[in-house]
PDB file of N, CA and C in Angstrom:
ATOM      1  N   UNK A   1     119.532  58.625 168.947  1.00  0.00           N
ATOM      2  CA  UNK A   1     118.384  58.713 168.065  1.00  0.00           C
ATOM      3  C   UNK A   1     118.869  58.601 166.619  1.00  0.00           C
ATOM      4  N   UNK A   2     118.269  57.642 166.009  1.00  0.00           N
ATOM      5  CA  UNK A   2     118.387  57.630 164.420  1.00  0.00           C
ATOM      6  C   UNK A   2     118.609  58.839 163.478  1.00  0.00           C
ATOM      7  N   UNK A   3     119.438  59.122 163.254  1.00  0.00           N
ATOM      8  CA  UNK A   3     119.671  60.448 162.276  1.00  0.00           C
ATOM      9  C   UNK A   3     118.614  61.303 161.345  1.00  0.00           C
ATOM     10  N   UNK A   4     117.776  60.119 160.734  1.00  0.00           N
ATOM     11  CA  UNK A   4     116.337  59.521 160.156  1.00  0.00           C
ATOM     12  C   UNK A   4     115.323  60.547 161.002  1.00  0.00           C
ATOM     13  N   UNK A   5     115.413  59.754 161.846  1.00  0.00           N
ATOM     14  CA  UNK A   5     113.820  60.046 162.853  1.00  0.00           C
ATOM     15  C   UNK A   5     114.094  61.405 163.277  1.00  0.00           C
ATOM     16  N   UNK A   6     115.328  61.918 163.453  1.00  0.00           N
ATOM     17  CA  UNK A   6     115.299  63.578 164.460  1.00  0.00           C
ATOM     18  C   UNK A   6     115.196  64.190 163.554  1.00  0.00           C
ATOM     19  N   UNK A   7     115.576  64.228 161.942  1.00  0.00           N
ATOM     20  CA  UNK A   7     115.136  65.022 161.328  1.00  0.00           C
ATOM     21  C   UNK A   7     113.410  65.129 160.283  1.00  0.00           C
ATOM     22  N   UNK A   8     112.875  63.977 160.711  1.00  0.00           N
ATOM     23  CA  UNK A   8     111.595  64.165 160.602  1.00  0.00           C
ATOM     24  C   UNK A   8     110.649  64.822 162.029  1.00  0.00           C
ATOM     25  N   UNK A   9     111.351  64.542 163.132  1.00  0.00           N
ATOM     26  CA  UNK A   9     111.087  64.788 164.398  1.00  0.00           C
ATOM     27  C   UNK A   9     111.228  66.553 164.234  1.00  0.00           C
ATOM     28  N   UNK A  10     111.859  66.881 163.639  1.00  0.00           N
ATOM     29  CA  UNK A  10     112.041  68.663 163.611  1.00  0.00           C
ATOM     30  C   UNK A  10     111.443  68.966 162.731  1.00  0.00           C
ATOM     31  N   UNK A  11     110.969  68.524 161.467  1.00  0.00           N
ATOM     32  CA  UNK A  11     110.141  68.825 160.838  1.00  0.00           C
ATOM     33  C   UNK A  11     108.765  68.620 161.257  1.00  0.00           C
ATOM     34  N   UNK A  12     108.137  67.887 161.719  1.00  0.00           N
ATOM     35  CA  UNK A  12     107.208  68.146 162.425  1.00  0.00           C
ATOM     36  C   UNK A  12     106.888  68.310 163.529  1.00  0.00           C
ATOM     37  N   UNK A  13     107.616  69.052 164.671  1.00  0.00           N
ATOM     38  CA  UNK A  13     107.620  70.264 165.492  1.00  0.00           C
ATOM     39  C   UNK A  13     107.391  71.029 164.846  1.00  0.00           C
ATOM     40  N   UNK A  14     108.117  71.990 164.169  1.00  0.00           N
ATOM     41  CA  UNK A  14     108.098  72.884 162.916  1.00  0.00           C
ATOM     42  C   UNK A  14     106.742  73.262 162.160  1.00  0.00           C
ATOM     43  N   UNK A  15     105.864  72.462 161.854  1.00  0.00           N
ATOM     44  CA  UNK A  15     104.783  71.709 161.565  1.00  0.00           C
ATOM     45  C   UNK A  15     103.466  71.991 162.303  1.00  0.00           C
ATOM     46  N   UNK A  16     103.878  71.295 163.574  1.00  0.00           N
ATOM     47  CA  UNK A  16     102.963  71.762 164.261  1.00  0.00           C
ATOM     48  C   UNK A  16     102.788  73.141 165.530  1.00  0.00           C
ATOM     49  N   UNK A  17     104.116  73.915 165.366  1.00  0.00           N
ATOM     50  CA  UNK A  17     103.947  74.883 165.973  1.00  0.00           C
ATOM     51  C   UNK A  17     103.689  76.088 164.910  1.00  0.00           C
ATOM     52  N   UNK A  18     104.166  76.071 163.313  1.00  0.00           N
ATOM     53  CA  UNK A  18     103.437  76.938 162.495  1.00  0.00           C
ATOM     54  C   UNK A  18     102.469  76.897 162.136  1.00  0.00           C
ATOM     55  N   UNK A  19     101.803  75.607 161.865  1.00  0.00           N
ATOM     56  CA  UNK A  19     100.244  75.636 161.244  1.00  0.00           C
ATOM     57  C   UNK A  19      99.492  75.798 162.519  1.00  0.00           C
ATOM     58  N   UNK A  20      99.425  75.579 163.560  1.00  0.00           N
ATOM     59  CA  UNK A  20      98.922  75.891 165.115  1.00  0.00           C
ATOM     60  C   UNK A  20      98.673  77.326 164.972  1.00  0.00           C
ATOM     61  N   UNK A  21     100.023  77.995 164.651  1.00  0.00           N
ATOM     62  CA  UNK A  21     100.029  79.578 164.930  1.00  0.00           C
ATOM     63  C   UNK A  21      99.532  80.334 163.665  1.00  0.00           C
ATOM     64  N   UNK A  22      98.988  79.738 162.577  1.00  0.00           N
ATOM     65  CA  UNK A  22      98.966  80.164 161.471  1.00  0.00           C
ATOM     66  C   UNK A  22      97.150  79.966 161.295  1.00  0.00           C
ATOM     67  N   UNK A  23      96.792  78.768 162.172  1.00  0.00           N
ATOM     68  CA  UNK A  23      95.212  78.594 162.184  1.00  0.00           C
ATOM     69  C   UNK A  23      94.446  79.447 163.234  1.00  0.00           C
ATOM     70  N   UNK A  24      95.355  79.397 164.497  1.00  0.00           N
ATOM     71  CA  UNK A  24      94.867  80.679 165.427  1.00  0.00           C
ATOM     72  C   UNK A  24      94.705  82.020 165.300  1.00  0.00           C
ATOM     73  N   UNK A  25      95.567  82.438 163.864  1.00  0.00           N
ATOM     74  CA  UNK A  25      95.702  83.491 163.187  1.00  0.00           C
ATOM     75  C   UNK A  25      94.608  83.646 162.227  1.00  0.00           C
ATOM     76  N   UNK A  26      94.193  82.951 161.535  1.00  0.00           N
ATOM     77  CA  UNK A  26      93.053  83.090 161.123  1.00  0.00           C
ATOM     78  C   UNK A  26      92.031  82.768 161.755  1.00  0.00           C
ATOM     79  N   UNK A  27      91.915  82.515 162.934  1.00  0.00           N
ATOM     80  CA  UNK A  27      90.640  82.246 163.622  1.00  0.00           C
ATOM     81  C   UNK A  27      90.489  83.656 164.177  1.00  0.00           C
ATOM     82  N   UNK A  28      91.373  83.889 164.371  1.00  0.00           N
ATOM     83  CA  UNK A  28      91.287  85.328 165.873  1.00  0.00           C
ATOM     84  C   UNK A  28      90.612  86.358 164.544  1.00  0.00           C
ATOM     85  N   UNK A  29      90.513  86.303 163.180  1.00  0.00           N
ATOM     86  CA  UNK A  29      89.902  87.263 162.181  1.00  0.00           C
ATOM     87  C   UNK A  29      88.485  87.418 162.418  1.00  0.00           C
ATOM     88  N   UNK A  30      88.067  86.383 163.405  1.00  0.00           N
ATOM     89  CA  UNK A  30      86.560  86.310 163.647  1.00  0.00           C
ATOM     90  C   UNK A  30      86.376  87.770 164.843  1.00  0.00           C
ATOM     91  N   UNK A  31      87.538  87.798 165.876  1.00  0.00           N
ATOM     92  CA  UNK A  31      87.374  89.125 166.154  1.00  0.00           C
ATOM     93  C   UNK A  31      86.948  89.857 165.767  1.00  0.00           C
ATOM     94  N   UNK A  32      87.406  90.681 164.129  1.00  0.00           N
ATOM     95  CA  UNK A  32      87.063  91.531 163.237  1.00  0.00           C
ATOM     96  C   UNK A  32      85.878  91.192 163.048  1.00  0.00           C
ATOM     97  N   UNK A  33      84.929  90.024 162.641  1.00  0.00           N
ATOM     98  CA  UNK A  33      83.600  89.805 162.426  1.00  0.00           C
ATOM     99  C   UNK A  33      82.777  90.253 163.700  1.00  0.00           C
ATOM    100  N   UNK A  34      83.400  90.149 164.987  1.00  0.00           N
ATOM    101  CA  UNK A  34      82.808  90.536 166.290  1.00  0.00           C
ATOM    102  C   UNK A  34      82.422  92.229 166.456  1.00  0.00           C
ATOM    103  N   UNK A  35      83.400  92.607 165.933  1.00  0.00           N
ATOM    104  CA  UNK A  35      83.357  94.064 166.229  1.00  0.00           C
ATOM    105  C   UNK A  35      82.832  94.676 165.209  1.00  0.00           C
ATOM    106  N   UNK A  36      82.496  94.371 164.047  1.00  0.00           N
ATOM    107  CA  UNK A  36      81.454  94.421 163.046  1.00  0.00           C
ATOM    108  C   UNK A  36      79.978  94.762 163.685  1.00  0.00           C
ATOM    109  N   UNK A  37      79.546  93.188 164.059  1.00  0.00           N
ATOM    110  CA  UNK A  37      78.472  92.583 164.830  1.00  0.00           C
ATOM    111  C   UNK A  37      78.036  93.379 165.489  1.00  0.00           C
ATOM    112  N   UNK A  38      78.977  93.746 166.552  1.00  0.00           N
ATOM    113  CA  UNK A  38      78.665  95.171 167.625  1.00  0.00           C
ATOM    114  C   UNK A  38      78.518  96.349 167.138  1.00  0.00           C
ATOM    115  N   UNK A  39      78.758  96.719 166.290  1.00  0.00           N
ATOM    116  CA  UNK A  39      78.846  98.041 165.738  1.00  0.00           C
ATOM    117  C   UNK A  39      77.651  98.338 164.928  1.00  0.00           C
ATOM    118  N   UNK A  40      77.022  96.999 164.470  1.00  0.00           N
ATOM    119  CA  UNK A  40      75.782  96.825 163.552  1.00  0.00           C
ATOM    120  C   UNK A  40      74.277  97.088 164.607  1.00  0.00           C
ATOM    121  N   UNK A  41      74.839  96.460 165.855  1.00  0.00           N
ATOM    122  CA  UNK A  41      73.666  95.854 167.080  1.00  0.00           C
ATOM    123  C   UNK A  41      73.997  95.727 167.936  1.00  0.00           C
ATOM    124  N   UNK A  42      74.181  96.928 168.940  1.00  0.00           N
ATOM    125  CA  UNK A  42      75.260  97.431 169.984  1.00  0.00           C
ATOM    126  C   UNK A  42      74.081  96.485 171.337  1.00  0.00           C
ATOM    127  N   UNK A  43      72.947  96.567 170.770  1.00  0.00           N
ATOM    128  CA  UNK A  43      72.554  95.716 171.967  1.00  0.00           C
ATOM    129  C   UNK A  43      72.389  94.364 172.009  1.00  0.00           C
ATOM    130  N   UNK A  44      73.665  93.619 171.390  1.00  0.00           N
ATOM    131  CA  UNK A  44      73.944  92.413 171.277  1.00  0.00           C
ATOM    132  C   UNK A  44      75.174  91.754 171.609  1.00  0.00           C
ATOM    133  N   UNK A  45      75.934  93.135 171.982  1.00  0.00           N
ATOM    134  CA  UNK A  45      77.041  92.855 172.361  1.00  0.00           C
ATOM    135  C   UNK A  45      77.365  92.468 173.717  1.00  0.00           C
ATOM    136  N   UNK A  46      76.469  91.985 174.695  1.00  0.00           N
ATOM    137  CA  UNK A  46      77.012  90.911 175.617  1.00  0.00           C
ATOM    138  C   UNK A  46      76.834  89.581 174.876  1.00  0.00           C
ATOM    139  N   UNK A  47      76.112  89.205 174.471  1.00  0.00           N
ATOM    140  CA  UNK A  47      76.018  87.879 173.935  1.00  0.00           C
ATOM    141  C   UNK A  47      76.819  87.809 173.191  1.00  0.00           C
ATOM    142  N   UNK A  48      77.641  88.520 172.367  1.00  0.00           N
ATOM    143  CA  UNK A  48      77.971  88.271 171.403  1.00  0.00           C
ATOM    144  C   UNK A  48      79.593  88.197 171.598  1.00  0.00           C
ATOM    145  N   UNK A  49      79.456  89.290 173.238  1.00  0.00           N
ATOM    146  CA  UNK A  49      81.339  88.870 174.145  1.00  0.00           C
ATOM    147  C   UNK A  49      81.355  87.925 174.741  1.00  0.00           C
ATOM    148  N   UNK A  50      80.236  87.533 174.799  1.00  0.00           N
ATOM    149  CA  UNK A  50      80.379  85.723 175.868  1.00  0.00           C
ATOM    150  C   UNK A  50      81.141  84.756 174.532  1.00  0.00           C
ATOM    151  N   UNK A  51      80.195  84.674 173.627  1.00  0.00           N
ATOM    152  CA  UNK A  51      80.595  83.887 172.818  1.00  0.00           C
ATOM    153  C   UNK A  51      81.969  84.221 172.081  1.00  0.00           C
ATOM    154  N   UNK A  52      82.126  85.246 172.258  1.00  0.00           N
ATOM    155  CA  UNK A  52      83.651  85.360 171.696  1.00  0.00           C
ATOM    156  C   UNK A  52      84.891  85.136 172.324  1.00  0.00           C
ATOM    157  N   UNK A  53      84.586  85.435 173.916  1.00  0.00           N
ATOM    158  CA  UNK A  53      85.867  84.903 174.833  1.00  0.00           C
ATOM    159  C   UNK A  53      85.620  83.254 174.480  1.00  0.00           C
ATOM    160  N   UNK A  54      84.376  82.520 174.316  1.00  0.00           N
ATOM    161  CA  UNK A  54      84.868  81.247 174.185  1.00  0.00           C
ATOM    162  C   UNK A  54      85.605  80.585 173.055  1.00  0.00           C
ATOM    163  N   UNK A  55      85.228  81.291 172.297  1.00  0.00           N
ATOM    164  CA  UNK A  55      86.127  81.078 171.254  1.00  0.00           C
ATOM    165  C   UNK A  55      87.660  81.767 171.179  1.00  0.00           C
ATOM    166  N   UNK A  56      87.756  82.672 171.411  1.00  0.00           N
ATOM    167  CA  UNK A  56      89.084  83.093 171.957  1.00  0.00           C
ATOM    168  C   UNK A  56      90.111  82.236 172.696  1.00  0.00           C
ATOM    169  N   UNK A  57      89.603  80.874 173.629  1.00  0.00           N
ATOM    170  CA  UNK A  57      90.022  80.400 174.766  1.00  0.00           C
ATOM    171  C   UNK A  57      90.227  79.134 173.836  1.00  0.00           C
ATOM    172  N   UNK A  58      89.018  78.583 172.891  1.00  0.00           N
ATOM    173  CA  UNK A  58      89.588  77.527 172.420  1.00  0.00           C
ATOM    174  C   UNK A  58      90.384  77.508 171.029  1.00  0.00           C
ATOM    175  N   UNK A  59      90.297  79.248 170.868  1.00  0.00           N
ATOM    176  CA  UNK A  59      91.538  79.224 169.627  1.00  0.00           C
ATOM    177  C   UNK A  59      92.346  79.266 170.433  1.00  0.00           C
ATOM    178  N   UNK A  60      92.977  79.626 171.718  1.00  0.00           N
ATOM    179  CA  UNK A  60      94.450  79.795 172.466  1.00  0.00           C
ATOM    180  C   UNK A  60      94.589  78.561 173.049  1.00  0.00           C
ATOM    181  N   UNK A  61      93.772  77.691 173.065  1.00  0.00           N
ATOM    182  CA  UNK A  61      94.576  75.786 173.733  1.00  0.00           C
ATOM    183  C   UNK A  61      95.030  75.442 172.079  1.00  0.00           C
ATOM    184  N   UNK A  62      94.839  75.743 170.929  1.00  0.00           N
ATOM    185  CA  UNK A  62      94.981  74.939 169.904  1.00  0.00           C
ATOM    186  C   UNK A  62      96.449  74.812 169.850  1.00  0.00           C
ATOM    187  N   UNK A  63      97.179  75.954 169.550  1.00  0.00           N
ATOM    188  CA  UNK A  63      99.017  76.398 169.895  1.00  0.00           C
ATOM    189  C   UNK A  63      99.544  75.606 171.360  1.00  0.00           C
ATOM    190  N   UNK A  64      98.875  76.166 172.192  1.00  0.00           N
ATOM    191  CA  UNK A  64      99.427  75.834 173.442  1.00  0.00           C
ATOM    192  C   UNK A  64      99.853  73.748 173.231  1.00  0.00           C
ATOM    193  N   UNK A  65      98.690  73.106 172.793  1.00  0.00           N
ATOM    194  CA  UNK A  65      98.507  71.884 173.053  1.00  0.00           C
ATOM    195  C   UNK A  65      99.661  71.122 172.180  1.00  0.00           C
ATOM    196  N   UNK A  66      99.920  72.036 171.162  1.00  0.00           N
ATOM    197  CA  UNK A  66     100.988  71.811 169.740  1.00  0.00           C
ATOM    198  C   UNK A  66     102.440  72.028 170.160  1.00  0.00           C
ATOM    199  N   UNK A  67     102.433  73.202 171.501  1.00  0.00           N
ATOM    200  CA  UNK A  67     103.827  72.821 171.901  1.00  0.00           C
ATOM    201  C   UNK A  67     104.138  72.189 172.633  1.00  0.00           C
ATOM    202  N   UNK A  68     103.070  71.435 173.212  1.00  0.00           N
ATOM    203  CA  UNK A  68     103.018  70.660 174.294  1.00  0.00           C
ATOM    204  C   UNK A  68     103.521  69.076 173.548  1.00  0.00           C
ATOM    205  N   UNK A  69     102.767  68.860 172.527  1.00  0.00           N
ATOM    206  CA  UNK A  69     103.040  67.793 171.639  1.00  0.00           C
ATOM    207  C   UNK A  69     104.827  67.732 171.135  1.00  0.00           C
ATOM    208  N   UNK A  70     105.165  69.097 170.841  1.00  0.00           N
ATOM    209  CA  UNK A  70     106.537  69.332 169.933  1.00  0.00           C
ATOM    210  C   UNK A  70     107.228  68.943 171.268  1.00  0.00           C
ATOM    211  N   UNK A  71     107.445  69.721 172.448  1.00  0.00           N
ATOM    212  CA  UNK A  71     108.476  69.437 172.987  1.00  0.00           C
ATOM    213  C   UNK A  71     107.931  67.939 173.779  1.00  0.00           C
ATOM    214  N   UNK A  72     107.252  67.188 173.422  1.00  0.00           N
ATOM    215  CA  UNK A  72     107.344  65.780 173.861  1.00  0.00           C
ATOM    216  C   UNK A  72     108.402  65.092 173.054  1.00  0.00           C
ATOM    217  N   UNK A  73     107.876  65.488 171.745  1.00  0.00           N
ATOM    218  CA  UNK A  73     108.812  64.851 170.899  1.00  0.00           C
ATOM    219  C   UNK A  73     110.086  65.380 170.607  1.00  0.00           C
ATOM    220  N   UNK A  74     110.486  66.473 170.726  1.00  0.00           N
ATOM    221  CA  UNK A  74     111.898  66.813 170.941  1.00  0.00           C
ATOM    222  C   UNK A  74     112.578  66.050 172.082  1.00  0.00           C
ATOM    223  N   UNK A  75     111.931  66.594 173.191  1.00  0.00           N
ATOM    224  CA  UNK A  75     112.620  66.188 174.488  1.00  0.00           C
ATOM    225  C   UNK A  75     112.570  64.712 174.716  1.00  0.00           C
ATOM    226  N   UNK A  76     111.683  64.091 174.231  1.00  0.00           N
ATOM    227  CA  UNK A  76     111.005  62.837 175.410  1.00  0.00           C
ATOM    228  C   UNK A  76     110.305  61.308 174.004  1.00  0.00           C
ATOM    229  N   UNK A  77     110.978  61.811 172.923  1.00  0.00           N
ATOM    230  CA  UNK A  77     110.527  61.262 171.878  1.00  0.00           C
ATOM    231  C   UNK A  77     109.953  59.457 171.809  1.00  0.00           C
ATOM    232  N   UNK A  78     109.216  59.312 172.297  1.00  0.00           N
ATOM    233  CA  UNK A  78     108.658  57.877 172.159  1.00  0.00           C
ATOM    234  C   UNK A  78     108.729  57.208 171.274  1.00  0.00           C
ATOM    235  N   UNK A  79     108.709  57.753 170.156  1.00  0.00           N
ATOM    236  CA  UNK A  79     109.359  56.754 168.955  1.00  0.00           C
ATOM    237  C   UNK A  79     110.619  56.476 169.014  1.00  0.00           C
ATOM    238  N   UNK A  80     111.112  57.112 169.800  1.00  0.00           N
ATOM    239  CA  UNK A  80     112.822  56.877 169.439  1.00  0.00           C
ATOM    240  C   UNK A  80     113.239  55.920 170.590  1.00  0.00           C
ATOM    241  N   UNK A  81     113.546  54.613 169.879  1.00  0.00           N
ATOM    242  CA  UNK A  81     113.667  53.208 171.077  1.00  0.00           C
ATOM    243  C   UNK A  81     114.324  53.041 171.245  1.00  0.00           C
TER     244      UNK A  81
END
């Protein structure tokens, strides 16, 4: 592999496994808005846990999908011909 390409190749792994973990981190703050919510209008809180596991589930594929991407390109790098 080009000397070039692996070290842009680690920089964005790098890239996309911190800003992944850094956006899921501020998403999961909506928790805190959840338990607010409930605490305001306790009889809203099934609706208001449905909708939060779903969001919970699609803040946790956002990371997952980013290391899925990184170690393609570490391991299995398609650009690298």
């Amino acid at each position: 592999m080009d000397p070039v390409l692996g070290g842009y190749t680690v920089i964005a792994v790098a890239l996309l496994i911190g800003l992944g973990a850094l956006g899921t981190g501020i998403g999961f703050a909506i928790g805190g808005k959840f338990l607010e919510g409930v605490a305001r209008q306790p009889e809203l809180g099934s609706q208001l846990q449905t909708r939060m596991f779903i969001v919970a589930g699609l803040l946790d594929a956002i990371p997952m999908i980013g290391v899925g991407i990184a170690m393609l390109l570490l391991f299995a790098n398609p650009l690298a011909g």
